[in-house]
C-alpha atoms as a PDB file:
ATOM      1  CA  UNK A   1     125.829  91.137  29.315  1.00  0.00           C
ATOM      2  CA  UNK A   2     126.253  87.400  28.905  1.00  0.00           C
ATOM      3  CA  UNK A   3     123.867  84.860  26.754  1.00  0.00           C
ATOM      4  CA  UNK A   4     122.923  81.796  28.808  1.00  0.00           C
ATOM      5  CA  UNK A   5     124.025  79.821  25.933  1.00  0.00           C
ATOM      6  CA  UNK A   6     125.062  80.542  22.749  1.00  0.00           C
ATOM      7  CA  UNK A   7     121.650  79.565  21.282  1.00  0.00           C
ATOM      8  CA  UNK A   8     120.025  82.214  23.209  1.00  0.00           C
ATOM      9  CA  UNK A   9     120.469  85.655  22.212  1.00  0.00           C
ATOM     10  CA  UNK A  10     121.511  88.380  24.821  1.00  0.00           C
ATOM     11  CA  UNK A  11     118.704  90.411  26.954  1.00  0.00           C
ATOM     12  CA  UNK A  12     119.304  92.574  29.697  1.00  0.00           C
ATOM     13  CA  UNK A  13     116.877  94.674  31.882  1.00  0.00           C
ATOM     14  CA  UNK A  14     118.046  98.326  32.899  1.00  0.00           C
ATOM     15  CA  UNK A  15     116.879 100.838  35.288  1.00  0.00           C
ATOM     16  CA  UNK A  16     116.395 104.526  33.040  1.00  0.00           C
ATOM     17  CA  UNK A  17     118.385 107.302  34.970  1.00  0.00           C
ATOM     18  CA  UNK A  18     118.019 110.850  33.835  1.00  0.00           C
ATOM     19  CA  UNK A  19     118.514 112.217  30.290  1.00  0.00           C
ATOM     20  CA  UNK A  20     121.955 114.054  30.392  1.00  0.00           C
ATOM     21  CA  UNK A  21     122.504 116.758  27.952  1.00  0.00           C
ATOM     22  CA  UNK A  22     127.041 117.675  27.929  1.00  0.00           C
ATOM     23  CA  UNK A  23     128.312 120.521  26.579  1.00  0.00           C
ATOM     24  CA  UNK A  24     125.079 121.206  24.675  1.00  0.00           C
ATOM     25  CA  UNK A  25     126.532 118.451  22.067  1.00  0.00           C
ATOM     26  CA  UNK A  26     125.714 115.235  23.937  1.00  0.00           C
ATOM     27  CA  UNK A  27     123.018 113.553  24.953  1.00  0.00           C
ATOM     28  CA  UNK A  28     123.229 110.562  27.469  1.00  0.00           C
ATOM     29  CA  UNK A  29     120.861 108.614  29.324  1.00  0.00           C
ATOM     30  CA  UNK A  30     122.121 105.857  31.308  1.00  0.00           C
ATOM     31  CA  UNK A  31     121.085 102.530  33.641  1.00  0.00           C
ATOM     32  CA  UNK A  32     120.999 103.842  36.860  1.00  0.00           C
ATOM     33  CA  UNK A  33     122.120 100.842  38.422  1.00  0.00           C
ATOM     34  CA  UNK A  34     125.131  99.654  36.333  1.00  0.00           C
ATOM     35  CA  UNK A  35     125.554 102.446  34.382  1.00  0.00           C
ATOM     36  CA  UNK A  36     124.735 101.120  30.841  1.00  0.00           C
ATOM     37  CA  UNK A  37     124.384 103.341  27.887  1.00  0.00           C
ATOM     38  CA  UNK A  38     120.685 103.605  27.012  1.00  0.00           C
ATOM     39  CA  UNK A  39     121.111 106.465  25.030  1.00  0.00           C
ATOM     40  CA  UNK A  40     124.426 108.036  23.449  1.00  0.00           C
ATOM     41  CA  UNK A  41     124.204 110.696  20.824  1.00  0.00           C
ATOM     42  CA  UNK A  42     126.720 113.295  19.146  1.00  0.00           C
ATOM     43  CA  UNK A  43     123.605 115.775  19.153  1.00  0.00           C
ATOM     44  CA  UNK A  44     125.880 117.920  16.041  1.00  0.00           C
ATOM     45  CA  UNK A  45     125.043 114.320  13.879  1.00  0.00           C
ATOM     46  CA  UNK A  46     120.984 114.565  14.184  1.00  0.00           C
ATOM     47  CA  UNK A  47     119.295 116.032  11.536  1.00  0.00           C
ATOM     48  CA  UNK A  48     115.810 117.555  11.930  1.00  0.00           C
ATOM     49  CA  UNK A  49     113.363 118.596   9.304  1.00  0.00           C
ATOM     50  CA  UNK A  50     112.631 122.411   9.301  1.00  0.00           C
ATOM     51  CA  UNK A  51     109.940 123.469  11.960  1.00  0.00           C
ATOM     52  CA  UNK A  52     110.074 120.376  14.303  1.00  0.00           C
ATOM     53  CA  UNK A  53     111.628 119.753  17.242  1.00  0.00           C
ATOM     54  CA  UNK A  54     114.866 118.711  17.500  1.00  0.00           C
ATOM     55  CA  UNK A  55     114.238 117.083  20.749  1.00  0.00           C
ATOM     56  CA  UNK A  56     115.499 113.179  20.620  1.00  0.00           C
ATOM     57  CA  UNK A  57     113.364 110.583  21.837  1.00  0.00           C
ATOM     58  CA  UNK A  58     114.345 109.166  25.771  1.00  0.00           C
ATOM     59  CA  UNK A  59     113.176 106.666  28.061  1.00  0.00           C
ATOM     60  CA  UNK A  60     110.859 107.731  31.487  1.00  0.00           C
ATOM     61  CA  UNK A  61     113.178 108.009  34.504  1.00  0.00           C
ATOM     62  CA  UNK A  62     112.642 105.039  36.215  1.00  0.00           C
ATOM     63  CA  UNK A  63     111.399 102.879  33.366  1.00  0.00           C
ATOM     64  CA  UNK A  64     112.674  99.312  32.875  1.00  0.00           C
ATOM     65  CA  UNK A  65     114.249  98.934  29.281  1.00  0.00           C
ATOM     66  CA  UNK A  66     114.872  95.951  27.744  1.00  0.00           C
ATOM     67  CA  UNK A  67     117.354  95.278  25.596  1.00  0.00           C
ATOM     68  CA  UNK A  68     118.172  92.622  23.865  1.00  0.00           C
ATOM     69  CA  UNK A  69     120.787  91.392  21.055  1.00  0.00           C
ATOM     70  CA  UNK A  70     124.375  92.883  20.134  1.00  0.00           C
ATOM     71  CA  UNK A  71     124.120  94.339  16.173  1.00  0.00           C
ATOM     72  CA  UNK A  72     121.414  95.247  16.137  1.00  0.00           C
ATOM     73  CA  UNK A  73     120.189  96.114  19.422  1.00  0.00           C
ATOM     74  CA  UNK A  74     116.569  96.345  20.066  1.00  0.00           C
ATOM     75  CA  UNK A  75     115.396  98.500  23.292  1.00  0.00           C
ATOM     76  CA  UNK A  76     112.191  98.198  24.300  1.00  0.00           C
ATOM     77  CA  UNK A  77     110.180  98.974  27.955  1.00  0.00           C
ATOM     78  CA  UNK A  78     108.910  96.519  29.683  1.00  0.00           C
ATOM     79  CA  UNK A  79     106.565  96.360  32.983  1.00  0.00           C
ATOM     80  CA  UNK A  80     107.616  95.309  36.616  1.00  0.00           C
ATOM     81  CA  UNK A  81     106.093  92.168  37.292  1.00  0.00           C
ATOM     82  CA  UNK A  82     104.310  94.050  40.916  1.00  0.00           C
ATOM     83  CA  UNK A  83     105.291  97.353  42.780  1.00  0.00           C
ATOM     84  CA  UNK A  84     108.040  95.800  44.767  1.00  0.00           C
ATOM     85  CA  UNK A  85     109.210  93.092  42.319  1.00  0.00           C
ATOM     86  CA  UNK A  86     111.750  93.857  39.394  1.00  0.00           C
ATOM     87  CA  UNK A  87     112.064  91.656  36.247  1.00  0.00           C
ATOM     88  CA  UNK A  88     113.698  88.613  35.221  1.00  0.00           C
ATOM     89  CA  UNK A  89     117.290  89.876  33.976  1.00  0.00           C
ATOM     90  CA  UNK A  90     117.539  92.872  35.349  1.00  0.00           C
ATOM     91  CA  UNK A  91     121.345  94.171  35.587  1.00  0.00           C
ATOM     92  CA  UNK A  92     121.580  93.637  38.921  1.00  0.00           C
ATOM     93  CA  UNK A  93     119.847  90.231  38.997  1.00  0.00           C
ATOM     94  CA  UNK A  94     122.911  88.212  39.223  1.00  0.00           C
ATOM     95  CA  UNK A  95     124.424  90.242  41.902  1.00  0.00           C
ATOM     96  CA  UNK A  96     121.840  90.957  44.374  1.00  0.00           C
ATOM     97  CA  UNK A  97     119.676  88.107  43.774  1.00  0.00           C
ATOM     98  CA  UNK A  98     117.534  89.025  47.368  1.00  0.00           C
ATOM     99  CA  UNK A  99     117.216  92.360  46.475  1.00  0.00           C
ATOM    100  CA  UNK A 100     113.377  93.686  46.421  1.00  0.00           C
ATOM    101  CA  UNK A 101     112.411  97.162  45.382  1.00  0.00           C
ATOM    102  CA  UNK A 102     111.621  99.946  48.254  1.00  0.00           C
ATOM    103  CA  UNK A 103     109.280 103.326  47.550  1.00  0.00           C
ATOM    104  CA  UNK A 104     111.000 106.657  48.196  1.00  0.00           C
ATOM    105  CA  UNK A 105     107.793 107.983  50.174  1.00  0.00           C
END
């Protein structure tokens, strides 16, 4: 991720891929354009209160996450401007500049 300009701080849009769950001891969810780390936790290092879950928090499949800044990062999901539109600064905006979005179905 680059800033613009060094008065503006960094923000990136991703693309959510699946939640990944390795060895039983990681947990990874990544962009699944560009392969970002949304998501990277030593699952042995979470502590949950007796009787609750100890299922961590992760993003839709398919949701666009924001996220902006270096230390600290803030994530955050954010709409697509129409069904075959992405938003402004996604990860692949720079690269495919043309590129429109196209439905499975």
């Amino acid at each position: 991720m680059t800033a613009p300009n060094k008065d503006q701080p960094l923000r990136r849009v991703h693309l959510a891929g699946a939640d990944v769950i390795v060895e039983g001891r990681w947990m990874r969810q990544l962009c699944q354009w560009c392969g970002y780390r949304l998501i990277d936790e030593d699952l042995t290092r979470v502590a949950v209160p007796s009787g609750q879950s100890g299922a961590l928090p992760h993003f839709e499949i398919g949701a666009w996450i924001c996220v902006e800044g270096v230390n600290p990062t803030a994530f955050s999901v954010v709409d697509a401007p129409g069904e075959d539109k992405y938003p402004a600064g996604a990860c692949f905006d720079d690269v495919v500049p043309a590129l429109s979005m196209v439905s499975a179905e």
